[in-house]
C-alpha atoms as a PDB file:
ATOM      1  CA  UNK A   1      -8.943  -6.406  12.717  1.00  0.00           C
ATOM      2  CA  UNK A   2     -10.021  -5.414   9.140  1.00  0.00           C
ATOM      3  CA  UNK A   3     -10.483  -2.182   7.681  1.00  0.00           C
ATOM      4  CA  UNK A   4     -12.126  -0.546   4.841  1.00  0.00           C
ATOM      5  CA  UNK A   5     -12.085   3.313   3.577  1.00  0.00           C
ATOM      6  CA  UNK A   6     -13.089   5.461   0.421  1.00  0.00           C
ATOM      7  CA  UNK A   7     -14.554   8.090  -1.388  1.00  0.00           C
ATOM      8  CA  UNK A   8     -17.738   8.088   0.895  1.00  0.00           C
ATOM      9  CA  UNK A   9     -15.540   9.715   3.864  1.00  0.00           C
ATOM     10  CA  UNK A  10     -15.970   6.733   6.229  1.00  0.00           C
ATOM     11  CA  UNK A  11     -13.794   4.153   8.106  1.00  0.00           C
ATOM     12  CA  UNK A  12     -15.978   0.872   8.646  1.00  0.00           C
ATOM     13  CA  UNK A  13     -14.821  -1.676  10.972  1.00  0.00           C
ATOM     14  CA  UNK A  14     -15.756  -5.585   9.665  1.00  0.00           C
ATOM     15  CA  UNK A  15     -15.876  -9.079  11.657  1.00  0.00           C
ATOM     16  CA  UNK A  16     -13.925 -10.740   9.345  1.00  0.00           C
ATOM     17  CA  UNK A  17     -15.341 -14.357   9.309  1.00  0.00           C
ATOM     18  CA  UNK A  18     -19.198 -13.196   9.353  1.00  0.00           C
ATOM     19  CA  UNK A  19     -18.871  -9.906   7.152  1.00  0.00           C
ATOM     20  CA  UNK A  20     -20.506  -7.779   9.497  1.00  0.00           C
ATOM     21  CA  UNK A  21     -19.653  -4.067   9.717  1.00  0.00           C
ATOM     22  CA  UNK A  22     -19.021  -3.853  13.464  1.00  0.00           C
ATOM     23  CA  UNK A  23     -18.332   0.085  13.634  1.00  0.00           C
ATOM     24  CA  UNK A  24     -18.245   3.469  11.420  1.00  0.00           C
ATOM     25  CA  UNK A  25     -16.204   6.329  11.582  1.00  0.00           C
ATOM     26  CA  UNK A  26     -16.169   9.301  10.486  1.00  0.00           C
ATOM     27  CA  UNK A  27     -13.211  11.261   8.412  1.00  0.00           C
ATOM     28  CA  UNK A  28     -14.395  14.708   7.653  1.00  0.00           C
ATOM     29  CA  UNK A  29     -11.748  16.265   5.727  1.00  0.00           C
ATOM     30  CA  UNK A  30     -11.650  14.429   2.233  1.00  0.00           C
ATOM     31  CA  UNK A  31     -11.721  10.815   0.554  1.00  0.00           C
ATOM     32  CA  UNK A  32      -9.461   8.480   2.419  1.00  0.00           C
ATOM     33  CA  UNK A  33      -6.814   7.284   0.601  1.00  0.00           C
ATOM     34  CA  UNK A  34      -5.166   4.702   2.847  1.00  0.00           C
ATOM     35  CA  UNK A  35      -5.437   2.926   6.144  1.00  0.00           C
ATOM     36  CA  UNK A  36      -2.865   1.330   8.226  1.00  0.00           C
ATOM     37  CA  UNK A  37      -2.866  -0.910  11.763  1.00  0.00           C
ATOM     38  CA  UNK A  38      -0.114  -0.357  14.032  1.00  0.00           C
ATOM     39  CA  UNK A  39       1.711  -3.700  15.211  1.00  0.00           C
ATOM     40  CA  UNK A  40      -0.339  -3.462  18.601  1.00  0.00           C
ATOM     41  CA  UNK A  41      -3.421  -3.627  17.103  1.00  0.00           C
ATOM     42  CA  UNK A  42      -4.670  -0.691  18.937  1.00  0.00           C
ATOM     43  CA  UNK A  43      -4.361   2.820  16.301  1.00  0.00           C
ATOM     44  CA  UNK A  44      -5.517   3.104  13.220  1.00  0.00           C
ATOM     45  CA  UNK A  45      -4.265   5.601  10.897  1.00  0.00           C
ATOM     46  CA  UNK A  46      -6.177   6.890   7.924  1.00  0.00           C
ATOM     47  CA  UNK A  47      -4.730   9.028   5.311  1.00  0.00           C
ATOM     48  CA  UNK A  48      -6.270  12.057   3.362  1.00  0.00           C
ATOM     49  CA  UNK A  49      -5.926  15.134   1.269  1.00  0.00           C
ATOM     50  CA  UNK A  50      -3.869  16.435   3.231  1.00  0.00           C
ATOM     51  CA  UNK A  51      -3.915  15.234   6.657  1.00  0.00           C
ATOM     52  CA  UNK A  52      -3.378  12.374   9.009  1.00  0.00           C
ATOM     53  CA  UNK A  53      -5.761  10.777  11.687  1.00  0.00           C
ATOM     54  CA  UNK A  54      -5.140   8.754  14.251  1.00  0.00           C
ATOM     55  CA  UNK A  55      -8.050   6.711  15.813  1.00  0.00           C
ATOM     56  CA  UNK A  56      -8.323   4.292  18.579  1.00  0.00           C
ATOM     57  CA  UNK A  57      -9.083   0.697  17.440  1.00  0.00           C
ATOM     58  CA  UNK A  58     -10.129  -0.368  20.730  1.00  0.00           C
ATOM     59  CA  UNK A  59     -12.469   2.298  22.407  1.00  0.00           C
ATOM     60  CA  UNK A  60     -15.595   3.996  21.827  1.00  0.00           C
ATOM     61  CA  UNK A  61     -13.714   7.247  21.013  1.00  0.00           C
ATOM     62  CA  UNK A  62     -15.103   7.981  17.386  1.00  0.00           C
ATOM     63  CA  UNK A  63     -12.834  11.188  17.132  1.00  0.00           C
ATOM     64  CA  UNK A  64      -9.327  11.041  16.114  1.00  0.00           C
ATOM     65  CA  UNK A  65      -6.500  11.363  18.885  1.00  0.00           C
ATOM     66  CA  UNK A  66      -3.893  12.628  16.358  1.00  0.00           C
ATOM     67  CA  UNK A  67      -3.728  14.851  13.557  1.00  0.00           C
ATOM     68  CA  UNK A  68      -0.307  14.908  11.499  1.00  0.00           C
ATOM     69  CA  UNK A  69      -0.031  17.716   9.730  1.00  0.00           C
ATOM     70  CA  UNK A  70       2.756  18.737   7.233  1.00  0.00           C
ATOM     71  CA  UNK A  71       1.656  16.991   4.119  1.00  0.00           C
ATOM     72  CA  UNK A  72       0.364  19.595   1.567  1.00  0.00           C
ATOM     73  CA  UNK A  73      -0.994  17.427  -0.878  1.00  0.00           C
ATOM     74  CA  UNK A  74      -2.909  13.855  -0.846  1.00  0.00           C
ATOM     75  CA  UNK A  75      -1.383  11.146   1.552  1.00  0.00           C
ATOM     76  CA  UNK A  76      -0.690   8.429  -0.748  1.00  0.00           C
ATOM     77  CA  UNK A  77       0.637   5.531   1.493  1.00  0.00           C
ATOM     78  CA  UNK A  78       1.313   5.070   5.117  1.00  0.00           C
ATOM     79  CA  UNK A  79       2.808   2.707   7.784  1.00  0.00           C
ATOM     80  CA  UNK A  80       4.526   1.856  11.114  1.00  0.00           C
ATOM     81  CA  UNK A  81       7.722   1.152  11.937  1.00  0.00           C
ATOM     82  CA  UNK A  82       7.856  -3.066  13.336  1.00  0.00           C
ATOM     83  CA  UNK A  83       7.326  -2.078  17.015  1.00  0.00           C
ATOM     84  CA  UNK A  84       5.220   0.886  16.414  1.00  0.00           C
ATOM     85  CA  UNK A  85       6.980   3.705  17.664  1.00  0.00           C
ATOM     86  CA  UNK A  86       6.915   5.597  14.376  1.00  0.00           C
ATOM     87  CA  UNK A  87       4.883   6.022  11.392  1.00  0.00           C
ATOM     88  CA  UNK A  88       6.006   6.900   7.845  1.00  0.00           C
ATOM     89  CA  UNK A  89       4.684   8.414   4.760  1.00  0.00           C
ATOM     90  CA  UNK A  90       4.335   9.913   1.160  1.00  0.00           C
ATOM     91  CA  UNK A  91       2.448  12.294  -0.601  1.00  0.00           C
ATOM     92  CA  UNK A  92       1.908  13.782  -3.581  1.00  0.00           C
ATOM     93  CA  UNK A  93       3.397  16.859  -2.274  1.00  0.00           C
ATOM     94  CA  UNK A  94       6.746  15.262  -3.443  1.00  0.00           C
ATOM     95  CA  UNK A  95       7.542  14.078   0.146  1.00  0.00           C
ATOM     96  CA  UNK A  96       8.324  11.135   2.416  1.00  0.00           C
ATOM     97  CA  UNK A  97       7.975  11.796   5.848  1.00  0.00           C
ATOM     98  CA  UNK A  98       8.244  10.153   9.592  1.00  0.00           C
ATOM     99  CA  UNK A  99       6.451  11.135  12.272  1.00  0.00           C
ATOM    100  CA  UNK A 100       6.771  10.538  15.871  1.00  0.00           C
ATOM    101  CA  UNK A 101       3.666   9.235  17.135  1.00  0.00           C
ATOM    102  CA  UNK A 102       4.276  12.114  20.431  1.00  0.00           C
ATOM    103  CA  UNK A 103       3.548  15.026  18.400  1.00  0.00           C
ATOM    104  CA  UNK A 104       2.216  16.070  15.289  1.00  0.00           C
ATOM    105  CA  UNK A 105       4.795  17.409  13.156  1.00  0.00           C
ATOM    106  CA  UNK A 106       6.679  15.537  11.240  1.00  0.00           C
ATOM    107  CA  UNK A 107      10.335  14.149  12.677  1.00  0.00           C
ATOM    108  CA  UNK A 108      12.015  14.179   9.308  1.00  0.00           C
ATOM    109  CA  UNK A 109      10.907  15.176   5.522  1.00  0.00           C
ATOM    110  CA  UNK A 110      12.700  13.786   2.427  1.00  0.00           C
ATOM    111  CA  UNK A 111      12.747  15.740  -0.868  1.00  0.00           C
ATOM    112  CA  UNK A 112      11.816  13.432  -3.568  1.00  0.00           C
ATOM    113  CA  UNK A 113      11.541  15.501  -6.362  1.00  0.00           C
ATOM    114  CA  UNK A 114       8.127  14.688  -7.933  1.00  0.00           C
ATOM    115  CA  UNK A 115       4.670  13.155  -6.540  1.00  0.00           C
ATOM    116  CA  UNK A 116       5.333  10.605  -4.357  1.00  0.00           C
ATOM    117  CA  UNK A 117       3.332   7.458  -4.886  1.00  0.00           C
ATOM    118  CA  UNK A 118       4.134   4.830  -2.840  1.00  0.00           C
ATOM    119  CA  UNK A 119       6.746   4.112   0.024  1.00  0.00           C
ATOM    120  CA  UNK A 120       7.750   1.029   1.995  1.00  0.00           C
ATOM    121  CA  UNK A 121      10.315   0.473   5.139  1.00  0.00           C
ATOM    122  CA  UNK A 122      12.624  -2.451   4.617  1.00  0.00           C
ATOM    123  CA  UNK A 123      13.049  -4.998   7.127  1.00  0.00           C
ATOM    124  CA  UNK A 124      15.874  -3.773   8.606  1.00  0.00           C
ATOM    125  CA  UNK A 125      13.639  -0.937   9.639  1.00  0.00           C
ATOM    126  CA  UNK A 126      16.596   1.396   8.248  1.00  0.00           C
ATOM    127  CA  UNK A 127      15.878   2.165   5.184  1.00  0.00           C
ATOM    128  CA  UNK A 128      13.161   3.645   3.281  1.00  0.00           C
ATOM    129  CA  UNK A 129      12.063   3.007  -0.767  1.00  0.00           C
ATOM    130  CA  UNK A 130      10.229   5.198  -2.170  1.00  0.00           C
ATOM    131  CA  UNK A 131       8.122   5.325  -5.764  1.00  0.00           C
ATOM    132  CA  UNK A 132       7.305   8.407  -7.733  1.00  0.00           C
ATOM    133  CA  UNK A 133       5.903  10.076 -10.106  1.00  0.00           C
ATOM    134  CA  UNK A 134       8.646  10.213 -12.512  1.00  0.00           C
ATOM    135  CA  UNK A 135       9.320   6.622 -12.549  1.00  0.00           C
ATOM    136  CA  UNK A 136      12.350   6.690 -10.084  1.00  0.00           C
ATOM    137  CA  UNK A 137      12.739   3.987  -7.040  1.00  0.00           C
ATOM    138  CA  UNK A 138      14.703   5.731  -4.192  1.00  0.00           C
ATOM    139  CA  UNK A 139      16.093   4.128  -1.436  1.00  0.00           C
ATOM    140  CA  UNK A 140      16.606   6.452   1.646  1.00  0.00           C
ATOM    141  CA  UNK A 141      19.104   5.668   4.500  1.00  0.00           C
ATOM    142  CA  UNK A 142      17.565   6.314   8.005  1.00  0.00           C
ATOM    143  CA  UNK A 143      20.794   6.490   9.788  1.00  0.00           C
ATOM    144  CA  UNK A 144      22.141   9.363   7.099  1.00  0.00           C
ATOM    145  CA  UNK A 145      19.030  10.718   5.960  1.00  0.00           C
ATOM    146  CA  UNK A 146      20.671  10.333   2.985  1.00  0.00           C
ATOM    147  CA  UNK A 147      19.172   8.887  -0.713  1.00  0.00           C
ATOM    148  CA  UNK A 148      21.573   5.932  -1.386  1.00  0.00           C
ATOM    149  CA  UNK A 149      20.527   4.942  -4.801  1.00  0.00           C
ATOM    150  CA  UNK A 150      17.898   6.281  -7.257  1.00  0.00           C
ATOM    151  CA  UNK A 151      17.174   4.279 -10.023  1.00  0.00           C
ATOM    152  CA  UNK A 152      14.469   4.668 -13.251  1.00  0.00           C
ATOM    153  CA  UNK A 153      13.876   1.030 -14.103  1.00  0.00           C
ATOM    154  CA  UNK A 154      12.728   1.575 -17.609  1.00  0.00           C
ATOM    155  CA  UNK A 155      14.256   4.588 -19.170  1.00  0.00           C
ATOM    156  CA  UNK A 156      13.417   3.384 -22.682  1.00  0.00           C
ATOM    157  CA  UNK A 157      10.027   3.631 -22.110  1.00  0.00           C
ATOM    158  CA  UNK A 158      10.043   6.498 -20.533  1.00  0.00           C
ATOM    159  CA  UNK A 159      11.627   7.498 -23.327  1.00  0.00           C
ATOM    160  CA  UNK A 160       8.933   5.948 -25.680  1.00  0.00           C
ATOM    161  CA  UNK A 161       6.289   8.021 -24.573  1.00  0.00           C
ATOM    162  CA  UNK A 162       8.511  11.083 -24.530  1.00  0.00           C
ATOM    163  CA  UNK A 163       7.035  11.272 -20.628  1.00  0.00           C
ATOM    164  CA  UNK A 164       7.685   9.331 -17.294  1.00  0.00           C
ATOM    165  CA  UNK A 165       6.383   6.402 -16.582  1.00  0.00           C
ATOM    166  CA  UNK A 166       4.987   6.718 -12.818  1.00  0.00           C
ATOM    167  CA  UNK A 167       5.800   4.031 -10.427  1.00  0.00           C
ATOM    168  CA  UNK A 168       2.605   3.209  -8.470  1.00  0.00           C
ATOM    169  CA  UNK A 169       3.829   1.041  -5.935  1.00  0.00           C
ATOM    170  CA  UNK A 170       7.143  -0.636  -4.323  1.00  0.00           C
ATOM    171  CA  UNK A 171       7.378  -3.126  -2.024  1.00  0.00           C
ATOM    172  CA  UNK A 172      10.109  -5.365   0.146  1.00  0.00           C
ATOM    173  CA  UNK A 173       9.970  -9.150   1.340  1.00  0.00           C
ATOM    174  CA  UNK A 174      10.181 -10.167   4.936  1.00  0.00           C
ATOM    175  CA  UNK A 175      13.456 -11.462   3.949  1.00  0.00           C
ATOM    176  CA  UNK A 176      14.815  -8.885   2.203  1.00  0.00           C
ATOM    177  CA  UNK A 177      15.061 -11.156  -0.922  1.00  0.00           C
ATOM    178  CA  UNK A 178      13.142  -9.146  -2.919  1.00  0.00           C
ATOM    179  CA  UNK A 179      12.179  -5.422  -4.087  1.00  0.00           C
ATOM    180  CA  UNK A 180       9.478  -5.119  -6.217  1.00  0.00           C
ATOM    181  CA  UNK A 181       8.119  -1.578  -8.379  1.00  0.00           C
ATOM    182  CA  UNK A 182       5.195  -1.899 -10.332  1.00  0.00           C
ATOM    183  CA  UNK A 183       4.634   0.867 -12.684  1.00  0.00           C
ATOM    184  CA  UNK A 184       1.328   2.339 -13.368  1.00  0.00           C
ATOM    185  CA  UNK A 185       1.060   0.793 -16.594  1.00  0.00           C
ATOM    186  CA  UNK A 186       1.388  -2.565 -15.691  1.00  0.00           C
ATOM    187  CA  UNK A 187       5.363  -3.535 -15.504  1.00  0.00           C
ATOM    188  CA  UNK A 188       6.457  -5.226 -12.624  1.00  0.00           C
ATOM    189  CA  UNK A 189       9.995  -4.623 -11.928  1.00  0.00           C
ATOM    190  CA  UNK A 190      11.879  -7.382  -9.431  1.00  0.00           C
ATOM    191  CA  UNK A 191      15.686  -6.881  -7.640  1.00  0.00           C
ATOM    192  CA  UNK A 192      17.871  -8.634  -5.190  1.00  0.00           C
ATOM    193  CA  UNK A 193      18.283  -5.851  -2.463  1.00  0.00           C
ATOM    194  CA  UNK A 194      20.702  -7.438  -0.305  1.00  0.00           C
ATOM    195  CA  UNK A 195      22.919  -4.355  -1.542  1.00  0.00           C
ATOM    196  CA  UNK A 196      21.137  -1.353  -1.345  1.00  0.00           C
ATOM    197  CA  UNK A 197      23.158   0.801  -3.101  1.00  0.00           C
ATOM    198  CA  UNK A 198      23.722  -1.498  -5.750  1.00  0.00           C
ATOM    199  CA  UNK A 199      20.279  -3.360  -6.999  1.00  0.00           C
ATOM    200  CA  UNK A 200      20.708  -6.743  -9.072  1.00  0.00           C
ATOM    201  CA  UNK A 201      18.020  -6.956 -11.151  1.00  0.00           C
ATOM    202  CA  UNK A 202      15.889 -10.470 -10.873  1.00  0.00           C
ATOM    203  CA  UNK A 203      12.685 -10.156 -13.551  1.00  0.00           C
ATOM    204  CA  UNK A 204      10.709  -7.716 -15.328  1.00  0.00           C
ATOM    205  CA  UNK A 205       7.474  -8.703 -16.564  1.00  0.00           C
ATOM    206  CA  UNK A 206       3.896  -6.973 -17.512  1.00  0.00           C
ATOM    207  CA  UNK A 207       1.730  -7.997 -15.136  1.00  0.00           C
ATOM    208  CA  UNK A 208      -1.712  -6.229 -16.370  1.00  0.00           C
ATOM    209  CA  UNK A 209      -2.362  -4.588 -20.046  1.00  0.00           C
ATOM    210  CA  UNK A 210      -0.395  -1.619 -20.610  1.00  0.00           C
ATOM    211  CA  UNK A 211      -3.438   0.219 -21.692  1.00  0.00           C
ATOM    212  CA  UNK A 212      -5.093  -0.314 -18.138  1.00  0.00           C
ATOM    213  CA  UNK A 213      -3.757   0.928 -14.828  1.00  0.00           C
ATOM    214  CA  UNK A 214      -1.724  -1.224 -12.251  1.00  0.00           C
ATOM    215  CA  UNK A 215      -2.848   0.570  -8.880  1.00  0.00           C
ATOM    216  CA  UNK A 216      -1.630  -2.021  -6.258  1.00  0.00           C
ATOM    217  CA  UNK A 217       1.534  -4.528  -5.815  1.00  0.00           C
ATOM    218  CA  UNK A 218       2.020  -6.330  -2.563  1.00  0.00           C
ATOM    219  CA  UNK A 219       4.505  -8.978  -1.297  1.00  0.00           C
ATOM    220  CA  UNK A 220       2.741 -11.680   0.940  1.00  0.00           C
ATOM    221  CA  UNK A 221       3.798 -12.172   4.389  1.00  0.00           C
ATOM    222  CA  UNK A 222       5.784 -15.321   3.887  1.00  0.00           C
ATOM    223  CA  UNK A 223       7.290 -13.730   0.869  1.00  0.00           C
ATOM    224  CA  UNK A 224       6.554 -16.332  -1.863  1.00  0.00           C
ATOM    225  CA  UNK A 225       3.266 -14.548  -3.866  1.00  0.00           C
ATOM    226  CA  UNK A 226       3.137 -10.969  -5.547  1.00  0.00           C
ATOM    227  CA  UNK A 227      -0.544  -9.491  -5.830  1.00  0.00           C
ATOM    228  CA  UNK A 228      -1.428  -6.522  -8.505  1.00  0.00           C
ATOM    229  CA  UNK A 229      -4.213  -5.438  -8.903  1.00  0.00           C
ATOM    230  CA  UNK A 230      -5.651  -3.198 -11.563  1.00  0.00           C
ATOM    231  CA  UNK A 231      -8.249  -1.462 -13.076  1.00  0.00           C
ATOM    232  CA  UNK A 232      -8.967  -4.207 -15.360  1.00  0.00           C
ATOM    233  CA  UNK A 233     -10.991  -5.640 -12.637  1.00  0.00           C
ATOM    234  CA  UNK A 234      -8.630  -8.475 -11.477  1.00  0.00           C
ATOM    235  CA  UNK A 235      -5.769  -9.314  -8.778  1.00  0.00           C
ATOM    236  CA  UNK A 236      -3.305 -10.970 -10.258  1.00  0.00           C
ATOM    237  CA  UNK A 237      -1.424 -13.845  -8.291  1.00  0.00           C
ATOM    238  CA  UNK A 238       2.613 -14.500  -9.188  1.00  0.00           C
ATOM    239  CA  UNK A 239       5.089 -16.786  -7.507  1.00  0.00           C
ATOM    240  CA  UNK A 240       7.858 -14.715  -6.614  1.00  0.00           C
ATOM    241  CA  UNK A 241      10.226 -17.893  -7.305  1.00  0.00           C
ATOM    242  CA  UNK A 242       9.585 -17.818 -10.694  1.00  0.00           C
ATOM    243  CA  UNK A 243       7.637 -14.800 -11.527  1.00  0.00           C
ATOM    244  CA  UNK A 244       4.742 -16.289 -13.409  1.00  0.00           C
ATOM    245  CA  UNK A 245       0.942 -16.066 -12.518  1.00  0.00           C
ATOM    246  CA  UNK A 246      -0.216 -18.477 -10.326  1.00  0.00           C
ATOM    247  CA  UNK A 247      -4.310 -17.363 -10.436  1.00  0.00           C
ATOM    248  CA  UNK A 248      -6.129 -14.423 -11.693  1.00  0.00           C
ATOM    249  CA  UNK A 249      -8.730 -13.513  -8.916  1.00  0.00           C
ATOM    250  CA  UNK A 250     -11.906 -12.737 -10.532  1.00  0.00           C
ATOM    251  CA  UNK A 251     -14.851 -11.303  -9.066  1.00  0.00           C
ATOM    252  CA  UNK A 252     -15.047  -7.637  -8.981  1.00  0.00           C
ATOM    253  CA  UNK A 253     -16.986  -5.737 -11.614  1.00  0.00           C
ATOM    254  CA  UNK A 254     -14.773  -2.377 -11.452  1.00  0.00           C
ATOM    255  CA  UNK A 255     -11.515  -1.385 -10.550  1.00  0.00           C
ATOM    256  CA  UNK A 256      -9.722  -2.956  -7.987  1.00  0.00           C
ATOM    257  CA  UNK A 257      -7.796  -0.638  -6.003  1.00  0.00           C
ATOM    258  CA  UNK A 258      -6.012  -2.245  -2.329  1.00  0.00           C
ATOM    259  CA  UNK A 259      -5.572  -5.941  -1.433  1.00  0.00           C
ATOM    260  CA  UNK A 260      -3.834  -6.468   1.689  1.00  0.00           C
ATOM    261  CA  UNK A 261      -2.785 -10.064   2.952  1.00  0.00           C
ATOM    262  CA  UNK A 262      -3.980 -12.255   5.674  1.00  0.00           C
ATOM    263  CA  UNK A 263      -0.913 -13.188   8.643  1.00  0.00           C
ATOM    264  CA  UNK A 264      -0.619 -16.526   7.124  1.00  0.00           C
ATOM    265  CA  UNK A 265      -0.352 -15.596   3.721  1.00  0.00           C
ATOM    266  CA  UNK A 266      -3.425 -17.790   2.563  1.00  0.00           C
ATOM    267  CA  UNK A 267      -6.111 -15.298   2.319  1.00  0.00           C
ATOM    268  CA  UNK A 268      -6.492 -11.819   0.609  1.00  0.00           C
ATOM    269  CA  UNK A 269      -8.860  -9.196   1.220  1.00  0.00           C
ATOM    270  CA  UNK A 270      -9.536  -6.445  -2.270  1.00  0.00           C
ATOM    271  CA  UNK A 271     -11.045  -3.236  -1.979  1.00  0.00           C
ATOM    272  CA  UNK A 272     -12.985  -2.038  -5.414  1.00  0.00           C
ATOM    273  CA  UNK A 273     -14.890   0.636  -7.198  1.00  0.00           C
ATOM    274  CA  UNK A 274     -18.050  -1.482  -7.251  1.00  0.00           C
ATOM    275  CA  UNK A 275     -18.404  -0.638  -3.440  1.00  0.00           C
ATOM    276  CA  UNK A 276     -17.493  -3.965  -2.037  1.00  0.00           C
ATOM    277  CA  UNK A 277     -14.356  -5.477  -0.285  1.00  0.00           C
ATOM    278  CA  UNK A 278     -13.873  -9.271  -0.689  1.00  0.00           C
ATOM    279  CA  UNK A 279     -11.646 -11.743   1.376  1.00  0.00           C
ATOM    280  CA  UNK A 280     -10.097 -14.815  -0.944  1.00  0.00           C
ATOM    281  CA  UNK A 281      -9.120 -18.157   0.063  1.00  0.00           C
ATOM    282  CA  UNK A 282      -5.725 -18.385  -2.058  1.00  0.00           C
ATOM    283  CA  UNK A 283      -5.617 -21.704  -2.333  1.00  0.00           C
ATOM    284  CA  UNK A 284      -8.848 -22.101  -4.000  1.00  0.00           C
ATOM    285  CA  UNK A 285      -8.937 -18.633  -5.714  1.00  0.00           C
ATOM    286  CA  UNK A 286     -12.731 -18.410  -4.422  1.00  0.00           C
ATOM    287  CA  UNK A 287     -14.275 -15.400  -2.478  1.00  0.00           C
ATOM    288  CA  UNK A 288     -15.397 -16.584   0.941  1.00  0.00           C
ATOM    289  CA  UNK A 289     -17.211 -13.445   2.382  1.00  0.00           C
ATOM    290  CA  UNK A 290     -18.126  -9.861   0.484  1.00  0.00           C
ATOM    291  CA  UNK A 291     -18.056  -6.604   3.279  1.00  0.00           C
ATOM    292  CA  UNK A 292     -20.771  -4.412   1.618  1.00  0.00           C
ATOM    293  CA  UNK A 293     -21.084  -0.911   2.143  1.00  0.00           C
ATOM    294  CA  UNK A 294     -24.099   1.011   2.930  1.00  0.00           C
ATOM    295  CA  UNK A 295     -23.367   3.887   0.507  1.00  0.00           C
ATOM    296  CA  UNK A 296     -22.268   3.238  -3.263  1.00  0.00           C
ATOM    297  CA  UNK A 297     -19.099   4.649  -3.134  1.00  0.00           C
ATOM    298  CA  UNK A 298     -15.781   3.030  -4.506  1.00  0.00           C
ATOM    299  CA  UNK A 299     -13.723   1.489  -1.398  1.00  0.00           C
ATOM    300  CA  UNK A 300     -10.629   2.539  -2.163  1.00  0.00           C
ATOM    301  CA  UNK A 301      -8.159   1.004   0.950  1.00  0.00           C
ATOM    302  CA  UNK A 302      -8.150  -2.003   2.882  1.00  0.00           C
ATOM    303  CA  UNK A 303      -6.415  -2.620   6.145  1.00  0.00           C
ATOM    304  CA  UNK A 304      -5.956  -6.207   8.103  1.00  0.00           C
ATOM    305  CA  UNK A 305      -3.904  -6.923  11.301  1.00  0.00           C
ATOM    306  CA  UNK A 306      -4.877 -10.757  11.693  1.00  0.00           C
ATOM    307  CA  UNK A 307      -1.731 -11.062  13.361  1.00  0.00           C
ATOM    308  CA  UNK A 308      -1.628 -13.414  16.706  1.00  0.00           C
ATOM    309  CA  UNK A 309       0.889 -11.397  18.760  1.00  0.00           C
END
């Protein structure tokens, strides 16, 4: 099941292999800023300024069957807990939330002190890391509801500029072997989480120029490549073994704003400004089908559940 959302308030619905947009929907309320599919492969959940919808992947229901509300600001990232019985979020309202998929208030709220711009659930499914505005990476503990460690990777730049740095996006492995923050000006910031209150750092490295923005960094599946991608145009490829570029994806003629990766880890699908999606073959660093929109909008989020349970 792939995915696709943007500025032009629609949720399109692709065939993967043949790049045919099987089904629209429509999200009334603002831009969508991200889209999630839950484990079962049968909700999607779209994020907006400031709510939540819920559709059904697998019906001809085009209206939503949930709204979350309790954000108060633009949902910046969202996703579900491994068997789908919770969702999570962040926002720039300074918040992380969980919802229980029951009802639509939210469960629990945590205070992170500044716009929050990305957020991630570690594979233990207990803890939470969160990425702000002011260039801290928070890691919250489930069972406590409790922030066990806050850390500002780069305080000497943030010091440089005289303002904070924003982290744009965190990420954990499968594995649990690594934690990765990218900051919005292109640093890439690696640690061994095994201790959660006590991060080992493993690499730091600028991954895009510093005077473009970095707006997406992933872990694949099988947790050996990092993607970034950035305004610049590109996604970036790096081997998380060594931490050095593997291939530069080029094909995209604006921004490049979401990639999301394929079950197996050998193919990526980008979402860009120049109103197209793409799915790569990794291995070969070649685009193998474009998913063209019908309106010339940027596609801002991109959403795959190839999975085969």
């Amino acid at each position: 099941i792939l995915a696709t959302a943007g500025y032009d308030h629609k949720i399109r619905f692709w065939e993967a292999p043949s790049g045919i947009c099987s089904r629209t929907l429509r999200y009334p309320d603002s831009q969508v800023n991200c889209l999630v599919i839950s484990p079962d492969k049968q909700i999607l959940a779209a994020g907006g300024n400031p709510h939540i919808r819920l559709f059904e992947i697998n019906t001809p229901n085009s209206n939503c069957i949930l709204s979350c509300e309790g954000h108060t600001g633009s949902v910046t990232q969202l996703g579900f807990q491994a068997h789908g019985r919770w969702m999570y979020s962040s926002s720039e309202d300074n918040t992380v939330k969980i919802w229980d998929l029951r009802t639509q208030h939210p469960q629990r709220s945590f205070d992170c002190g500044s716009p929050v711009n990305s957020v991630c659930l570690c594979p233990n499914q207990m803890e939470l890391v969160s990425g702000d505005a002011n260039g801290s990476v928070k890691i919250w503990d489930l069972g406590t509801s409790k922030c066990i460690n806050s850390v500002i990777p780069d305080k000497a730049e943030n010091y440089r500029h005289r303002c904070s740095v924003p982290i744009q996006n965190v990420d954990v492995s499968g594995a649990k072997k690594h934690l990765i923050a990218a900051s919005s000006r292109g640093t890439v910031y690696a640690w061994d989480p095994t201790n959660s209150s006590k991060l080992v750092p493993k690499a730091k490295f600028q991954a895009h120029s510093k005077l473009q923005y970095l707006l997406k960094a992933k872990i694949s599946p099988d947790g050996k490549t990092l993607v970034t991608t950035s305004s610049d145009t590109t996604a970036k490829l790096w081997d998380t073994a060594t931490w050095e570029c593997s291939k530069i994806l080029k094909s995209h003629t604006k921004w490049v704003w979401d990639a999301v990766f394929s079950a197996d880890s050998s193919y990526l699908v980008t979402a860009s400004s120049d109103f197209t999606a793409r799915l790569w073959n990794l291995r070969t660093g070649v685009v193998v089908r474009r998913y063209d929109s019908d309106y010339q909008m940027a596609v801002t989020c991109v959403a795959l559940n190839d999975c085969s349970t």
